[in-house]
N, C-alpha and C. Protein backbone atom coordinates (compact mmCIF):
# COMPACT_ATOMS: atom_id res chain seq x y z
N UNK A 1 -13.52 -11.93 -2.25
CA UNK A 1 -12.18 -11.90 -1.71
C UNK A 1 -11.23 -11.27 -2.72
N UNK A 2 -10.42 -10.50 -1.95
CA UNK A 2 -9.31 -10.06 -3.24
C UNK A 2 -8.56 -10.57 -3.42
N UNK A 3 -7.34 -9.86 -4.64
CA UNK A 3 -6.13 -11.00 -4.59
C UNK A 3 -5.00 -10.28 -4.79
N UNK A 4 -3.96 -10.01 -5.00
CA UNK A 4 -3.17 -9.95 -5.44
C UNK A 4 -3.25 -9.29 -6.52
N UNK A 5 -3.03 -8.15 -7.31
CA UNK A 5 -2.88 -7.58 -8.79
C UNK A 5 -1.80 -8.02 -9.19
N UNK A 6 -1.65 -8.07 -10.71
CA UNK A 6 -0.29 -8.17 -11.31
C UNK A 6 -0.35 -6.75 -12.26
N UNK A 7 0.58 -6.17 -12.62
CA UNK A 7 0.81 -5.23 -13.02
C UNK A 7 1.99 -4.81 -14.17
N UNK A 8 2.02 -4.24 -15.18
CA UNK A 8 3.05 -4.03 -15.90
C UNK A 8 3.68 -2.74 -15.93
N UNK A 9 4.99 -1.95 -15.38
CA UNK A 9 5.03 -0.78 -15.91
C UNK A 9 6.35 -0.69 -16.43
N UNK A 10 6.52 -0.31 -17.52
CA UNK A 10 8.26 -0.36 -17.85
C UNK A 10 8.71 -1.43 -18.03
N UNK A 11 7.93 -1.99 -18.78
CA UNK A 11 8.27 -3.28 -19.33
C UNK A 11 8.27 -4.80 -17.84
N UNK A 12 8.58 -4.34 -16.87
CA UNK A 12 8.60 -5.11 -15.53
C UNK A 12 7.31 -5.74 -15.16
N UNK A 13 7.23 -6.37 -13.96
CA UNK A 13 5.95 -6.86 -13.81
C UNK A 13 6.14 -6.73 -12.04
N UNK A 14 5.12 -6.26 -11.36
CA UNK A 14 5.14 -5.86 -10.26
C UNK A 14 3.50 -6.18 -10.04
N UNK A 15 3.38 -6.55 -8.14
CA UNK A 15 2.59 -7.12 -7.70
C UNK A 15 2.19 -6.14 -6.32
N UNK A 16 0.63 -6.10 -6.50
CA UNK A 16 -0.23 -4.91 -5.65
C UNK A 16 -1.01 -5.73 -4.60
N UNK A 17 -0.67 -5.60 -3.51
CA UNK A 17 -1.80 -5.51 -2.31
C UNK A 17 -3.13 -5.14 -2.28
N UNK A 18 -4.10 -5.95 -2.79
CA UNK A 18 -5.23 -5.02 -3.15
C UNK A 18 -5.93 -4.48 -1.29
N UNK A 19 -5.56 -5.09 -0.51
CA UNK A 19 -5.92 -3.99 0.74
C UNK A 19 -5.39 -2.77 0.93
N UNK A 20 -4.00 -2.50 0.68
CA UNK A 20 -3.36 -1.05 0.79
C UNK A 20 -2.83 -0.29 -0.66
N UNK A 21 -2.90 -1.07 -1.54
CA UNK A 21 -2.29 -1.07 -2.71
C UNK A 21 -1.07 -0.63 -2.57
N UNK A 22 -0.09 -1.21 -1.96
CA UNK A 22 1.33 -1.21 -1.95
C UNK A 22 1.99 -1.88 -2.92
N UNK A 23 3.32 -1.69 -3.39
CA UNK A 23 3.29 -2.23 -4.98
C UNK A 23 4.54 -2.98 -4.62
N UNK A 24 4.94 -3.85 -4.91
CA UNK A 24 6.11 -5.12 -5.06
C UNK A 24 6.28 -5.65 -6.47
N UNK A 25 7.83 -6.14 -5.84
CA UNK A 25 8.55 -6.65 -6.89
C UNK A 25 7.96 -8.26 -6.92
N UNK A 26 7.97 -8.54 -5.69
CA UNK A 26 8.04 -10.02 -5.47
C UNK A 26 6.10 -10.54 -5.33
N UNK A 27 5.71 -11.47 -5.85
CA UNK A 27 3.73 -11.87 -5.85
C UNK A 27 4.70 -12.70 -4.08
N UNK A 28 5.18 -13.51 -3.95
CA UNK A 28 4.89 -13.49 -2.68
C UNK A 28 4.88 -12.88 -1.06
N UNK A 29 5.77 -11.49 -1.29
CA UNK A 29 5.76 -10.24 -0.69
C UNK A 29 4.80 -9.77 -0.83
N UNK A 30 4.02 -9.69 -1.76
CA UNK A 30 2.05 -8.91 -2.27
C UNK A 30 1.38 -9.37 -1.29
N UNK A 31 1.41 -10.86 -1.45
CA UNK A 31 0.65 -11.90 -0.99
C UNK A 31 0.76 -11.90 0.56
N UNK A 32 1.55 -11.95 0.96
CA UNK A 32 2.01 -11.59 2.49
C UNK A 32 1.48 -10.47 3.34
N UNK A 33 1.99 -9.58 2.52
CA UNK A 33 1.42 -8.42 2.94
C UNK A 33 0.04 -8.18 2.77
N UNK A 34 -0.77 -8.38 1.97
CA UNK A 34 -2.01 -8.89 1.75
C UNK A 34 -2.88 -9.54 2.59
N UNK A 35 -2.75 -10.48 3.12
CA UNK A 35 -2.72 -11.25 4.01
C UNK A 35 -2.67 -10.60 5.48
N UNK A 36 -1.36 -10.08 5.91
CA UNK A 36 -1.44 -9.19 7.31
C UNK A 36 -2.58 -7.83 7.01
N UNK A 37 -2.24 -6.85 6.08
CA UNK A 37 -3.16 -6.41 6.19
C UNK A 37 -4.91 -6.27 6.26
N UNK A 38 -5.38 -7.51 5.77
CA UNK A 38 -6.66 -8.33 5.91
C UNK A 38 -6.76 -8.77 7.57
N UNK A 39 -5.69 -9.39 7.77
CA UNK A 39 -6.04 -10.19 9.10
C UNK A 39 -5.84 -8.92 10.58
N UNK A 40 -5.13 -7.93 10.24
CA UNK A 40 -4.35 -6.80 10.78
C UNK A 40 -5.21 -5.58 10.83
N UNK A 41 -5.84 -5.08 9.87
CA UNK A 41 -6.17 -4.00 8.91
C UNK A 41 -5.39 -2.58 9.32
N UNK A 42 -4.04 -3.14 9.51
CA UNK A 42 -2.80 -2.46 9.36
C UNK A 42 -1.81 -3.13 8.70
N UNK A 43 -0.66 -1.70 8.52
CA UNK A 43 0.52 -2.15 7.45
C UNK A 43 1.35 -2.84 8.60
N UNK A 44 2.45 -3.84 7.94
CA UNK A 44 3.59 -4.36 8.76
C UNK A 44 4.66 -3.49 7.86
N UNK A 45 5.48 -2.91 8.79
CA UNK A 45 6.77 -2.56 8.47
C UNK A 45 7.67 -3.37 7.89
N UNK A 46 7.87 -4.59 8.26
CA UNK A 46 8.59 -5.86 8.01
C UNK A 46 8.31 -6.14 6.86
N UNK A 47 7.14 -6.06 6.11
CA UNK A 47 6.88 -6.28 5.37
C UNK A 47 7.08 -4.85 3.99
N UNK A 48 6.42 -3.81 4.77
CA UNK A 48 6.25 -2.44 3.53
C UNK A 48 7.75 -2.23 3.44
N UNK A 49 8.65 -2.76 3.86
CA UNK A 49 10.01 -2.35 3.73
C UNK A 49 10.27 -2.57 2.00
N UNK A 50 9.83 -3.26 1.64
CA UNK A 50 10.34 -4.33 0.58
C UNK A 50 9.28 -3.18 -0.56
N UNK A 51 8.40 -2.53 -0.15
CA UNK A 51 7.57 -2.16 -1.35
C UNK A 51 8.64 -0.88 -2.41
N UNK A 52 7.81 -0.90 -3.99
CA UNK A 52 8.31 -0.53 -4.71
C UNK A 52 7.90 1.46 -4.49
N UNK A 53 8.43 2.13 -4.94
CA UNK A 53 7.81 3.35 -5.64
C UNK A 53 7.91 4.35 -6.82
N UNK A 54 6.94 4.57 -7.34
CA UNK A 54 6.99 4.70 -8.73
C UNK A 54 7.04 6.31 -8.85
């Protein structure tokens, strides 16, 4: 099972979807999204709204 990445870039700490690898600010936005996309094996909008980009 996967989980959640944690991640460092720029001194920050940001959290990866390991199903889509979408990147967040927030581990329970990761986690969420994580989650739909597992149960989904699609993205939620509602959710990718919130993702970061680098």
């Amino acid at each position: 099972m996967k989980m959640v990445k944690k991640i460092t870039k720029n001194k920050k700490t940001y959290y990866v979807c390991a199903e889509c690898n979408f990147t967040y600010k927030d581990k329970k936005i990761a986690a969420k999204c994580e989650n739909w996309c597992r149960k989904h094996h699609s993205c939620n909008v509602e959710i990718t709204k919130y993702a970061v980009k680098f």
